[in-house]
PDB file of N, CA and C in Angstrom:
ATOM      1  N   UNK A   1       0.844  -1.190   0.000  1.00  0.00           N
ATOM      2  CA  UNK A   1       0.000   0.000   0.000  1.00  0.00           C
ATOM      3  C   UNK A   1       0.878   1.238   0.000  1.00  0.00           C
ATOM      4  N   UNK A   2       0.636   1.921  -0.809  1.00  0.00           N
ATOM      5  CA  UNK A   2       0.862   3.634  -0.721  1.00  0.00           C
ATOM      6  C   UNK A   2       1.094   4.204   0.541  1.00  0.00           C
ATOM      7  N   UNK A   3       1.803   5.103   0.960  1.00  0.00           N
ATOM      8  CA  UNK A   3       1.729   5.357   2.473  1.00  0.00           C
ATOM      9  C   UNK A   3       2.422   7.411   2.301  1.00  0.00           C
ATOM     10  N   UNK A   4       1.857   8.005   2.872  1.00  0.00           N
ATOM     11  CA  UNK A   4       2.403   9.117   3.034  1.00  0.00           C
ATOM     12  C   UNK A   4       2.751   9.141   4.530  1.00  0.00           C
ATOM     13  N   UNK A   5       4.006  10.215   5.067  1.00  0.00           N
ATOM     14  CA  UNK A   5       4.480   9.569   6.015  1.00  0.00           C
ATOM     15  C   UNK A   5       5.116  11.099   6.594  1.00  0.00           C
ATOM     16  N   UNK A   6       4.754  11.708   7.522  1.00  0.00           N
ATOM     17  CA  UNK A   6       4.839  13.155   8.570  1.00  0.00           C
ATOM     18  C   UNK A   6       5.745  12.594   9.507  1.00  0.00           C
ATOM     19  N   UNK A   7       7.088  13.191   9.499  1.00  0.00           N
ATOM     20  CA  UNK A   7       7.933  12.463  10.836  1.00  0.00           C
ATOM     21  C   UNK A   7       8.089  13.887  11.908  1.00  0.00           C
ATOM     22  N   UNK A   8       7.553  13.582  13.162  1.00  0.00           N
ATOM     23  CA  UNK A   8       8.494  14.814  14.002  1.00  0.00           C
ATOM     24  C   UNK A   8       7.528  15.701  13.783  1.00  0.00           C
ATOM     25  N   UNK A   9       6.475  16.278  13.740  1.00  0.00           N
ATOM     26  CA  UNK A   9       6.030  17.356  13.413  1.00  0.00           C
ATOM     27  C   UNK A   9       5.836  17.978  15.081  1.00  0.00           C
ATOM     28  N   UNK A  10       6.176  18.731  15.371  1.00  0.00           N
ATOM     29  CA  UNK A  10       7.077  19.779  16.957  1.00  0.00           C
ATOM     30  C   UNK A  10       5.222  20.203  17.108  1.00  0.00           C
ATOM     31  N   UNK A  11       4.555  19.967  18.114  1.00  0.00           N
ATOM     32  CA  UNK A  11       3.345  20.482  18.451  1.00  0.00           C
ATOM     33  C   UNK A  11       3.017  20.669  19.837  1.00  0.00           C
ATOM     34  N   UNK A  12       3.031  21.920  20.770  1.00  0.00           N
ATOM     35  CA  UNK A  12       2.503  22.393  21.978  1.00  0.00           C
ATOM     36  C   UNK A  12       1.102  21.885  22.402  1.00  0.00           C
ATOM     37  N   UNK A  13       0.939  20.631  23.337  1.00  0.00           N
ATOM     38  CA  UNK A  13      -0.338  20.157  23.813  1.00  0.00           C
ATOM     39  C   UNK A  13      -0.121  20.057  25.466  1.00  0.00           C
ATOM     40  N   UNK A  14      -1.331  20.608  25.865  1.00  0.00           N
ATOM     41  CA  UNK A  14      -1.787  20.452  27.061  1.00  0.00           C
ATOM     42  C   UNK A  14      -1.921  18.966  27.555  1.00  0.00           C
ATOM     43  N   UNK A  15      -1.225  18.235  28.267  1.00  0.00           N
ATOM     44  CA  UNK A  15      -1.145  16.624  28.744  1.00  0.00           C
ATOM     45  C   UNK A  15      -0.409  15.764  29.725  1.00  0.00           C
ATOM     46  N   UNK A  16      -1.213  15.491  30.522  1.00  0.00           N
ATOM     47  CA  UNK A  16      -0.117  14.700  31.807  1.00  0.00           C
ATOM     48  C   UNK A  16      -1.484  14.747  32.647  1.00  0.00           C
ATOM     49  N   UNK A  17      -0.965  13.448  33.659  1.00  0.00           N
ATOM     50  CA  UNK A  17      -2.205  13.043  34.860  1.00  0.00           C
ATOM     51  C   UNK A  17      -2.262  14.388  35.520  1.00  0.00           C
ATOM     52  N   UNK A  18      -0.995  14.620  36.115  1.00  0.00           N
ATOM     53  CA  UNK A  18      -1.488  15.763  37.214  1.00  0.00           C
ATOM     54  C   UNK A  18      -1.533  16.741  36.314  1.00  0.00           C
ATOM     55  N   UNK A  19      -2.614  17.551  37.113  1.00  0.00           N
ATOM     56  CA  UNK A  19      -2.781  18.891  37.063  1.00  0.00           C
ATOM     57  C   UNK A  19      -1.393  20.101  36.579  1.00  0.00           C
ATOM     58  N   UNK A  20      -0.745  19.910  37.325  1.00  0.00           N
ATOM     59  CA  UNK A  20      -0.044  20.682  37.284  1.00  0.00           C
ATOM     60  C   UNK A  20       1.281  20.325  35.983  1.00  0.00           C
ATOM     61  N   UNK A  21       1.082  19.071  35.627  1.00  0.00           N
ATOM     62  CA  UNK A  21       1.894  19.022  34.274  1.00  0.00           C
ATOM     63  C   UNK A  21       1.081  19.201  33.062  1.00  0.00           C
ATOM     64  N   UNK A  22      -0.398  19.734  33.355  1.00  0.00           N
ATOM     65  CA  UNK A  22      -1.453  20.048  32.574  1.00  0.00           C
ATOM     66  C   UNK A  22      -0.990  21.529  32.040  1.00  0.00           C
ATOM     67  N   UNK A  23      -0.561  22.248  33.374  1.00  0.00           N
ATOM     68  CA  UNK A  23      -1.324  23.569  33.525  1.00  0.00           C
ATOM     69  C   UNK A  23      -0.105  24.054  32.088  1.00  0.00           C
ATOM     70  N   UNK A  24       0.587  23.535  31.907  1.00  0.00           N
ATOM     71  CA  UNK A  24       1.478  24.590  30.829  1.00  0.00           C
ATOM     72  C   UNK A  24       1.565  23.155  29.331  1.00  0.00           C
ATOM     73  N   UNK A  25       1.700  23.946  28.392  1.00  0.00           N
ATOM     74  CA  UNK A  25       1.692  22.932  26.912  1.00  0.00           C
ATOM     75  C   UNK A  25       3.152  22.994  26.960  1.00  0.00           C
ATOM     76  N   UNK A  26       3.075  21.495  26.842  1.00  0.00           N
ATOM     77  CA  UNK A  26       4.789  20.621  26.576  1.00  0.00           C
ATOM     78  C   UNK A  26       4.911  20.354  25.283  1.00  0.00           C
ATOM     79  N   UNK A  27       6.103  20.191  24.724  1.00  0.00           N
ATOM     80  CA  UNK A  27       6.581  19.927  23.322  1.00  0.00           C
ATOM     81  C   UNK A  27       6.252  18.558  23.587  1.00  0.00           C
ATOM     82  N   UNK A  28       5.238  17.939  22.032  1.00  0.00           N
ATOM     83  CA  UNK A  28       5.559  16.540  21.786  1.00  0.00           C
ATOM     84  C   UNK A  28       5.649  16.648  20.582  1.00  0.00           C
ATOM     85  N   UNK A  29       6.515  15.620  19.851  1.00  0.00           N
ATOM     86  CA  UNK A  29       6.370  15.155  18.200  1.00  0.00           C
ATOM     87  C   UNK A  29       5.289  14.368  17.839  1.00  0.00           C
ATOM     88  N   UNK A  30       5.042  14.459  17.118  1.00  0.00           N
ATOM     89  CA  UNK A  30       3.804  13.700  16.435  1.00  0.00           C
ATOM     90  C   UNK A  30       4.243  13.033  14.929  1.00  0.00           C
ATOM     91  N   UNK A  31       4.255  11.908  14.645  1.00  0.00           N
ATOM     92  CA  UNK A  31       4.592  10.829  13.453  1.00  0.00           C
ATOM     93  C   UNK A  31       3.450  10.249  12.990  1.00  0.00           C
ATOM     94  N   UNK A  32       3.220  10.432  11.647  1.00  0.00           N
ATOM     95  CA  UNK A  32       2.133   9.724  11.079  1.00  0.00           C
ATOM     96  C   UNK A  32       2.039   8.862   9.502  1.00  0.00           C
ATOM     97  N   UNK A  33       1.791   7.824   9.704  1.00  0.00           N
ATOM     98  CA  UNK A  33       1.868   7.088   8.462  1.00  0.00           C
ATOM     99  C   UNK A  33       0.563   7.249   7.949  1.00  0.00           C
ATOM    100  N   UNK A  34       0.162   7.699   6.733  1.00  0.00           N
ATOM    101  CA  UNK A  34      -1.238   7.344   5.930  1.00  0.00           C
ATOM    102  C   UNK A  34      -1.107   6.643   4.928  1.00  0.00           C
ATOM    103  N   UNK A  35      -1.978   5.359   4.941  1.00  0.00           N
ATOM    104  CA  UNK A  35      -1.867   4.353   3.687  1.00  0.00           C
ATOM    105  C   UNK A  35      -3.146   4.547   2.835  1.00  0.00           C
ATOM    106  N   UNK A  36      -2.905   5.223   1.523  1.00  0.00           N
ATOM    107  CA  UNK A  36      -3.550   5.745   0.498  1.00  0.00           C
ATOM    108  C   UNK A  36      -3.380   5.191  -1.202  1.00  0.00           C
ATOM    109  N   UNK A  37      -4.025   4.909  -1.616  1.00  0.00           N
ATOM    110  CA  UNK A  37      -3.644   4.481  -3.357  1.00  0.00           C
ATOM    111  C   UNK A  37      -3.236   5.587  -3.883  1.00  0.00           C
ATOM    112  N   UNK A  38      -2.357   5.941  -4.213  1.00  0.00           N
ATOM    113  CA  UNK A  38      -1.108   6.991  -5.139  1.00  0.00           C
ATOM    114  C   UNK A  38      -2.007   7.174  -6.769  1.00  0.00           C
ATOM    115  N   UNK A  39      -2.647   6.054  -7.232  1.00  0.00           N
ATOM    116  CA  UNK A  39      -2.842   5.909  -8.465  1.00  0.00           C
ATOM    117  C   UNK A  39      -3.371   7.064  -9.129  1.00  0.00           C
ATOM    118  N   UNK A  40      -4.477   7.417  -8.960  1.00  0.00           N
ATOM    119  CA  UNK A  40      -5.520   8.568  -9.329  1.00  0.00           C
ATOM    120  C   UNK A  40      -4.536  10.558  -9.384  1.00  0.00           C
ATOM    121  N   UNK A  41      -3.410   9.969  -8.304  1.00  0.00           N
ATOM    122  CA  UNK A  41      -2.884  11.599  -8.114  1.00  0.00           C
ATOM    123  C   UNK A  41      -1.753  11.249  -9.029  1.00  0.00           C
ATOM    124  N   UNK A  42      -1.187  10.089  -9.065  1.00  0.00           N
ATOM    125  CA  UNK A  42      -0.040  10.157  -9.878  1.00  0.00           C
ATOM    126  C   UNK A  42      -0.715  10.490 -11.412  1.00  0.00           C
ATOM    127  N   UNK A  43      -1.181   9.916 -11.998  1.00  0.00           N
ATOM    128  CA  UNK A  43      -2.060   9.478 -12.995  1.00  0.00           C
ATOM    129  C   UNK A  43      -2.806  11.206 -13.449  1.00  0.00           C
ATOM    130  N   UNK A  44      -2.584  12.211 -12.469  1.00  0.00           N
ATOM    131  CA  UNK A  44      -3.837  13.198 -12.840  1.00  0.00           C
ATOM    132  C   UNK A  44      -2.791  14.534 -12.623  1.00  0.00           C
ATOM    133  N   UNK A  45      -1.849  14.480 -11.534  1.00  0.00           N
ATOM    134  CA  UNK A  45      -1.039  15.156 -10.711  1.00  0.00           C
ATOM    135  C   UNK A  45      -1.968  16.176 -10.098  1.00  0.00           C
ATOM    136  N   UNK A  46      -3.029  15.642  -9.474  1.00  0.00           N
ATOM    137  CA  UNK A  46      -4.157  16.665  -8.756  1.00  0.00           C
ATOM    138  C   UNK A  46      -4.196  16.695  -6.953  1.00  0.00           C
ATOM    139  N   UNK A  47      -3.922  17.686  -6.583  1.00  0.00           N
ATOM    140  CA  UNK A  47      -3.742  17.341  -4.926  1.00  0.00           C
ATOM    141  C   UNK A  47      -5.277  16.752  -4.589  1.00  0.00           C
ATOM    142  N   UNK A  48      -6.331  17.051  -4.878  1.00  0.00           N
ATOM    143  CA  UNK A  48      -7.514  16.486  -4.449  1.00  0.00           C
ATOM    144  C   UNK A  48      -7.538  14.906  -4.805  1.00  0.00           C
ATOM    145  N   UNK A  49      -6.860  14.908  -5.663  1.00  0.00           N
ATOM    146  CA  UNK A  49      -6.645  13.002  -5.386  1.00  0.00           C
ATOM    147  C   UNK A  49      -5.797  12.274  -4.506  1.00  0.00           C
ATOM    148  N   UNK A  50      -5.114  12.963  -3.520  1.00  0.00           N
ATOM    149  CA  UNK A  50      -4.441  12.365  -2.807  1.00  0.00           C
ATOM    150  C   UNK A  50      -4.738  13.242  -1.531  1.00  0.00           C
ATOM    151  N   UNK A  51      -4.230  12.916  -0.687  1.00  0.00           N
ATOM    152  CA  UNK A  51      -4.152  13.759   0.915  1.00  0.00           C
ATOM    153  C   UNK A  51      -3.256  14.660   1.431  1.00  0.00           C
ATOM    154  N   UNK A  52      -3.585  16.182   1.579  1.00  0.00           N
ATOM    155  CA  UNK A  52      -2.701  17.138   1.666  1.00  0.00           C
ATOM    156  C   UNK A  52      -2.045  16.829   3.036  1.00  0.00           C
ATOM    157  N   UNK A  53      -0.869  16.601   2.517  1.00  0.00           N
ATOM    158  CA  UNK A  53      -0.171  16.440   4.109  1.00  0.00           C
ATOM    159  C   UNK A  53      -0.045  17.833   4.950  1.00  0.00           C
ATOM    160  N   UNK A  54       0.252  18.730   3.978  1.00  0.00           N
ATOM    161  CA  UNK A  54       0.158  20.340   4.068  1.00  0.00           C
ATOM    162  C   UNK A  54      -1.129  20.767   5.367  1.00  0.00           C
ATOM    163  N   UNK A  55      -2.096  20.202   5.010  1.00  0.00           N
ATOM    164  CA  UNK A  55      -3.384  20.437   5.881  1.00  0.00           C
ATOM    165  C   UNK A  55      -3.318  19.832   7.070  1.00  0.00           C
ATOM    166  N   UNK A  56      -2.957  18.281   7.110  1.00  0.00           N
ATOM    167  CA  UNK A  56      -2.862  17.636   8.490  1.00  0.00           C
ATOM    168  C   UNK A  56      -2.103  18.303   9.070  1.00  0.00           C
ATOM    169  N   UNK A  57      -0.470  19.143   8.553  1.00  0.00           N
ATOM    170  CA  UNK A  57       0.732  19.805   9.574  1.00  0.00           C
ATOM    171  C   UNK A  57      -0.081  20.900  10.239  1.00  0.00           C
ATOM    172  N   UNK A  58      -0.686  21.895   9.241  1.00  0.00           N
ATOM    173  CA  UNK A  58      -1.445  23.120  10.070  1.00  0.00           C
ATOM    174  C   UNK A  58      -2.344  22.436  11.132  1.00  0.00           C
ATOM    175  N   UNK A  59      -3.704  21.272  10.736  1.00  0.00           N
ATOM    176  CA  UNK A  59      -4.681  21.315  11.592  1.00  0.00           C
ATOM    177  C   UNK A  59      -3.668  20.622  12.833  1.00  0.00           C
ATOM    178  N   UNK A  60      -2.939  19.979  12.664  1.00  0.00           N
ATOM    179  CA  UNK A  60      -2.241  19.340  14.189  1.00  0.00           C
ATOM    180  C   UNK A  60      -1.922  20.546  15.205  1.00  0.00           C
ATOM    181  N   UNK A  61      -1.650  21.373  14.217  1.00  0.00           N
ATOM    182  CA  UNK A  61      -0.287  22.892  15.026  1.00  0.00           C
ATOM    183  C   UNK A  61      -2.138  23.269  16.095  1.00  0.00           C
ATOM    184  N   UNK A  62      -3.336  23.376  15.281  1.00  0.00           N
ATOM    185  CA  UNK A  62      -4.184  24.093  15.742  1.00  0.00           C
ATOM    186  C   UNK A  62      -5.177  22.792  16.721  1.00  0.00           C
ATOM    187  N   UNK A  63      -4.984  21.368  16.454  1.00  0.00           N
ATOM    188  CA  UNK A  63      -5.810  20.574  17.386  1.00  0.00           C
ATOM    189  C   UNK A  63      -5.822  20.558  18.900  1.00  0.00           C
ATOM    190  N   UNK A  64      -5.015  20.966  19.506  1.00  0.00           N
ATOM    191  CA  UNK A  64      -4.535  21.273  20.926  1.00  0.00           C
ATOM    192  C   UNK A  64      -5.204  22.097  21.372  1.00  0.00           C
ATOM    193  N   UNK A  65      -5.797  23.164  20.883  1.00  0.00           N
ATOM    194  CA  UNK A  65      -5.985  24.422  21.435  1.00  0.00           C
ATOM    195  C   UNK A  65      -7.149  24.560  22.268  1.00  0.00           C
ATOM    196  N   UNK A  66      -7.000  24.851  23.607  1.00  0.00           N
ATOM    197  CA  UNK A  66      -8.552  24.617  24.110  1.00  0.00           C
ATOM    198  C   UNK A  66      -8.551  23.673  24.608  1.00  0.00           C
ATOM    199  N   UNK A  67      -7.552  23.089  24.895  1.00  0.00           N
ATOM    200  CA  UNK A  67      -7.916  21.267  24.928  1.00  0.00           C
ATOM    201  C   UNK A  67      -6.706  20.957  25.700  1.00  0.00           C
ATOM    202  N   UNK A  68      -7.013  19.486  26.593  1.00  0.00           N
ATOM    203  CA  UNK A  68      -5.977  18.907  27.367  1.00  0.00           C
ATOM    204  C   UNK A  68      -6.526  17.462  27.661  1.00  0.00           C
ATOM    205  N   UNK A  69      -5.362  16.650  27.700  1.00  0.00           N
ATOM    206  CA  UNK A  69      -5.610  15.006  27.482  1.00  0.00           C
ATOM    207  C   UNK A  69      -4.876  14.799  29.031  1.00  0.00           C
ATOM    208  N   UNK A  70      -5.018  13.668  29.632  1.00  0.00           N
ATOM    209  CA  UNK A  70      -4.643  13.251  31.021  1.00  0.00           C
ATOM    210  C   UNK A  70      -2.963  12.313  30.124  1.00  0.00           C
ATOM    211  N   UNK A  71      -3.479  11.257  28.971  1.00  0.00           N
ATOM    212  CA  UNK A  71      -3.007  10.430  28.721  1.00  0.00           C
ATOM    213  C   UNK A  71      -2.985  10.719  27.043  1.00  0.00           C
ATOM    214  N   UNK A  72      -1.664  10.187  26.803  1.00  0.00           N
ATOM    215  CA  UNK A  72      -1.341  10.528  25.132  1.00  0.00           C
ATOM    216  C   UNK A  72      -1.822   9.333  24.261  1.00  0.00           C
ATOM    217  N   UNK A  73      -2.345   7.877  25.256  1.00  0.00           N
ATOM    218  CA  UNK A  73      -2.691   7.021  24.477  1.00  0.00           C
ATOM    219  C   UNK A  73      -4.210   7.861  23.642  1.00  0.00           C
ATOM    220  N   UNK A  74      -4.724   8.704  24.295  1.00  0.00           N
ATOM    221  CA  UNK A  74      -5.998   8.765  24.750  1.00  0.00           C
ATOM    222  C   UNK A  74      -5.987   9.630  23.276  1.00  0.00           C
ATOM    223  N   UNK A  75      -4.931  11.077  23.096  1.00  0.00           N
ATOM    224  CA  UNK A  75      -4.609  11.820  22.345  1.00  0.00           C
ATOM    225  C   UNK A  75      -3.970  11.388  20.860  1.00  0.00           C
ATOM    226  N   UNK A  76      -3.674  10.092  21.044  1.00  0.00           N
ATOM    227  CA  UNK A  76      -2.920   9.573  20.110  1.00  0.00           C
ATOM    228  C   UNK A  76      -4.486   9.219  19.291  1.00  0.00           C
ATOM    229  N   UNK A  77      -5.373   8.463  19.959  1.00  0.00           N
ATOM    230  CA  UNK A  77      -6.516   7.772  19.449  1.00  0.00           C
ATOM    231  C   UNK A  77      -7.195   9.081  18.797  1.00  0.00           C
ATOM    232  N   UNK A  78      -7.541   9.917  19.620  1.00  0.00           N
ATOM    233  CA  UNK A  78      -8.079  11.341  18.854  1.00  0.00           C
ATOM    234  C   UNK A  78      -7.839  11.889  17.743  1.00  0.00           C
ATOM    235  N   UNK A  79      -6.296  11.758  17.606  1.00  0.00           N
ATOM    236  CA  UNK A  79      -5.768  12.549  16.253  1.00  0.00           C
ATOM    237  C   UNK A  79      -6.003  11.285  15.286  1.00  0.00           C
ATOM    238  N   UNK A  80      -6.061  10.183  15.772  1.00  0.00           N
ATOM    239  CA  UNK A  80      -6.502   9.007  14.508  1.00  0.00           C
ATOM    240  C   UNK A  80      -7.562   9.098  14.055  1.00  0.00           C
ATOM    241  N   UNK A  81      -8.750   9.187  14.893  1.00  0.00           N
ATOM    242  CA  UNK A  81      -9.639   9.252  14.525  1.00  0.00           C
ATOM    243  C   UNK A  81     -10.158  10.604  13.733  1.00  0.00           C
ATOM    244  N   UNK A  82      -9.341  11.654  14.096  1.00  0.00           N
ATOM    245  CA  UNK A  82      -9.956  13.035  13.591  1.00  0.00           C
ATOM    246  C   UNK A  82      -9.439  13.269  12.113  1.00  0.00           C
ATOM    247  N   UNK A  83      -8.044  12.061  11.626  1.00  0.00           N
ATOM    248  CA  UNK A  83      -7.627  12.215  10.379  1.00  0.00           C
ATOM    249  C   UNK A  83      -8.491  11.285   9.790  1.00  0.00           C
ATOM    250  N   UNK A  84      -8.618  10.332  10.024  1.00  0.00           N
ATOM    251  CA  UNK A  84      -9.558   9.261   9.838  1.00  0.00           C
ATOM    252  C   UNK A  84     -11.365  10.264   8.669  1.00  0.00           C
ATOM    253  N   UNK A  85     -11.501  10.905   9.478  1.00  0.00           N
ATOM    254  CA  UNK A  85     -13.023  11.510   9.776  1.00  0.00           C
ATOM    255  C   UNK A  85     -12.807  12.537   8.423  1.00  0.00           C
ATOM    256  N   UNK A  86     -11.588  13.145   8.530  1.00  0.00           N
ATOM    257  CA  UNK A  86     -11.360  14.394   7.652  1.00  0.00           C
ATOM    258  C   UNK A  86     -10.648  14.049   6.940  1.00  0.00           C
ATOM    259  N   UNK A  87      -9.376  13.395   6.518  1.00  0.00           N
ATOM    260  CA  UNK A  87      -8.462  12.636   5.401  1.00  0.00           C
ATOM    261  C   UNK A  87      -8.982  11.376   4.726  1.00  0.00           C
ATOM    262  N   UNK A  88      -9.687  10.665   4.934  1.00  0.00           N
ATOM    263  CA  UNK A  88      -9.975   9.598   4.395  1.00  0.00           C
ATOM    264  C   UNK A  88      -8.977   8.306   3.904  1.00  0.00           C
ATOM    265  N   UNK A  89      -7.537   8.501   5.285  1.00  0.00           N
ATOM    266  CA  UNK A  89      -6.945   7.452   4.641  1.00  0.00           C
ATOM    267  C   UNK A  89      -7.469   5.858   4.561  1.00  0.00           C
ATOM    268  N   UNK A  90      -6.756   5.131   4.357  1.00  0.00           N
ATOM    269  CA  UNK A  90      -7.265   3.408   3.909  1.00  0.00           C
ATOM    270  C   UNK A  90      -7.146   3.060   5.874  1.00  0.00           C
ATOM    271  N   UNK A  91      -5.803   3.656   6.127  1.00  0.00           N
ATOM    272  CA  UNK A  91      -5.160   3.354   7.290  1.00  0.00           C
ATOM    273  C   UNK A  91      -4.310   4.056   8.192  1.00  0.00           C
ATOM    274  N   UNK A  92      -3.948   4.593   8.961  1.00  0.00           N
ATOM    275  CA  UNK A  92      -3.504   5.988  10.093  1.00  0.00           C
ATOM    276  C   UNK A  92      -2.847   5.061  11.104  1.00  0.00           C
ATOM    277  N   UNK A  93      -1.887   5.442  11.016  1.00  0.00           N
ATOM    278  CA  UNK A  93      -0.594   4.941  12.232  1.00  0.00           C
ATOM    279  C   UNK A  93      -0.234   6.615  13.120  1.00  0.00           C
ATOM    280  N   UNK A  94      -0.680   7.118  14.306  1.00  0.00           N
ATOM    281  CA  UNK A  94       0.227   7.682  15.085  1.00  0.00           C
ATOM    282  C   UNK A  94       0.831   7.046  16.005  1.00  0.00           C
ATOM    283  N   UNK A  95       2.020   8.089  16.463  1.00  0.00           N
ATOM    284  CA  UNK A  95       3.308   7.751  17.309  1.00  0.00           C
ATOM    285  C   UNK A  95       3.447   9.357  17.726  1.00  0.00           C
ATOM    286  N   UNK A  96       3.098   9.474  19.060  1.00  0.00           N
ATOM    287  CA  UNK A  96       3.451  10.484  19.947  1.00  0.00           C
ATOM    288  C   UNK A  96       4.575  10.195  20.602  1.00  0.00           C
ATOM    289  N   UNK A  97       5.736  11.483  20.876  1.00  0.00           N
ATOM    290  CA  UNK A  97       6.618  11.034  21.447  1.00  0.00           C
ATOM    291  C   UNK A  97       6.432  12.345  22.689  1.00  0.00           C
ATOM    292  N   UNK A  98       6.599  11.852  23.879  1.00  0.00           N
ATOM    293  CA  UNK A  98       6.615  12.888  25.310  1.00  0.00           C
ATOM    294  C   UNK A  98       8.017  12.864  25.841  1.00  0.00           C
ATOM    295  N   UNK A  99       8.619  14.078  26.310  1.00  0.00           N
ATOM    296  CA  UNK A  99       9.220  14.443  26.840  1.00  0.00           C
ATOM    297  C   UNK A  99       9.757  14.807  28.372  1.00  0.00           C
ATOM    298  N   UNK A 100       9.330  13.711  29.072  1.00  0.00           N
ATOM    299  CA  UNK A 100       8.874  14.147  30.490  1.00  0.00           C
ATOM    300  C   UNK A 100       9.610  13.422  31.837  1.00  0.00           C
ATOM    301  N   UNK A 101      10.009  12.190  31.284  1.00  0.00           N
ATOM    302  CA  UNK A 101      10.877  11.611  32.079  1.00  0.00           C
ATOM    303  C   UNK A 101      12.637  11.638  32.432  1.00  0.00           C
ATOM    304  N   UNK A 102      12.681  11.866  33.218  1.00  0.00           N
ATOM    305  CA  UNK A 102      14.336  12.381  33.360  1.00  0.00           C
ATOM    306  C   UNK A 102      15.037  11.025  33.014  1.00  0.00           C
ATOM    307  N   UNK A 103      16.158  11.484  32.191  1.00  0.00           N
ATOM    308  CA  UNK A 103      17.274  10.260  32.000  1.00  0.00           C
ATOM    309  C   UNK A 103      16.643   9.099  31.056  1.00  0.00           C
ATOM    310  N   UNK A 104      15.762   9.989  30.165  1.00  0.00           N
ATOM    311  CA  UNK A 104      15.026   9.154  28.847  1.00  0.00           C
ATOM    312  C   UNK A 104      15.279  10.186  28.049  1.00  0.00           C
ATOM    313  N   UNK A 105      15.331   8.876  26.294  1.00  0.00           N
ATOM    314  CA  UNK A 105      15.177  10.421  25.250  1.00  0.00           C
ATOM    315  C   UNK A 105      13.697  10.831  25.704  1.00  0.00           C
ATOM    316  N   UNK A 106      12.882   9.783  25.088  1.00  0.00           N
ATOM    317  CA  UNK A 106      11.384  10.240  25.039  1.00  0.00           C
ATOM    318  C   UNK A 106      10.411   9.172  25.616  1.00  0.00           C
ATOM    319  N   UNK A 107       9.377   9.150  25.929  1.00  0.00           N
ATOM    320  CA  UNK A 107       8.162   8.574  26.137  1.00  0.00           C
ATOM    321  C   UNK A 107       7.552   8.059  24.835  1.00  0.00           C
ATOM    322  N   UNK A 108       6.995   6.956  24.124  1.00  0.00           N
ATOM    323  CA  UNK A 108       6.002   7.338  23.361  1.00  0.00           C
ATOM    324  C   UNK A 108       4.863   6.400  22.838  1.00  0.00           C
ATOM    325  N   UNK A 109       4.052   6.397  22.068  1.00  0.00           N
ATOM    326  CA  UNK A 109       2.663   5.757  22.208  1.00  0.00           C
ATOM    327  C   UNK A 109       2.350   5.274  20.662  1.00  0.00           C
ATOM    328  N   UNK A 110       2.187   4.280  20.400  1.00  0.00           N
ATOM    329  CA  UNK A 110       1.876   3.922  18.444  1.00  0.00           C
ATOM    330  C   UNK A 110       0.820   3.488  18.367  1.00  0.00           C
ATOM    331  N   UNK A 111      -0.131   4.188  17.704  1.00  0.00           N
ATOM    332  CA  UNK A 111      -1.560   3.124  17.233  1.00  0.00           C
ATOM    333  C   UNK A 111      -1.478   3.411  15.724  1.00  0.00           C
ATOM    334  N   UNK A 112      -2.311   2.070  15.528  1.00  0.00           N
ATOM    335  CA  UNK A 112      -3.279   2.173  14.124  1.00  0.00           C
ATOM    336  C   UNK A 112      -4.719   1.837  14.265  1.00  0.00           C
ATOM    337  N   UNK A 113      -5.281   3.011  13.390  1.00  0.00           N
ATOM    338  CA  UNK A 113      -6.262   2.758  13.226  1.00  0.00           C
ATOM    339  C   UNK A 113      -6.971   2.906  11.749  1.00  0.00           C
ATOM    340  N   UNK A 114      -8.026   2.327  11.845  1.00  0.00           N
ATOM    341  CA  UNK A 114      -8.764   1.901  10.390  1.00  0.00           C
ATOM    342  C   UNK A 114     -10.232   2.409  10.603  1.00  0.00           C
ATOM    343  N   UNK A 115     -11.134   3.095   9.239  1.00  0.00           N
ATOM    344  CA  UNK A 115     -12.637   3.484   9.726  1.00  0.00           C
ATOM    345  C   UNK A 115     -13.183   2.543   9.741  1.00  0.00           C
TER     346      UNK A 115
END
């Protein structure tokens, strides 16, 4: 399968059990695989035949806002489902990576999901 593929994209979200690792937005990366048929965009060279990755980078920068998750599994499932809803891939892999534990690179969380 076709796959378009967002590595690292740097996004400020409100997230952590306590409160108080709530109260301020922490840097996490966000990684995303979308598995899509190429055919129709290669074949046409039309962005509406394929999935603007362009759009998922902005709406991620703006999905946070207003908003705070306890747990990134929880946040990870959200942004699947919300590309899911609005991209129409075949298939959506995120991978959040957190920053929070001392004497680690990172924390981080992988799902896939399918509509």
């Amino acid at each position: 399968m076709d796959q378009i593929t967002i590595e690292g994209l740097e996004v400020f979200y409100h997230v952590g059990v306590p409160k108080t690792e709530r109260a301020k937005a922490q840097r996490l990366l966000i990684s995303l695989t979308l598995e899509t048929p190429f055919e129709r965009a290669q074949a046409t060279d039309d962005l509406n035949e394929t999935i603007d990755y362009s759009a998922i980078a902005i709406g991620l920068t703006e999905f946070g806002k207003g908003r705070s998750w306890q747990l990134i599994e929880r946040l990870a499932n959200d942004i699947a489902q919300w590309i899911l809803s609005e991209f129409k891939p075949l298939r959506v892999t995120v991978e959040i990576k957190k920053f929070i534990i001392p004497n680690t690179q990172h924390v981080a969380v992988k799902l896939t999901r399918e509509p």
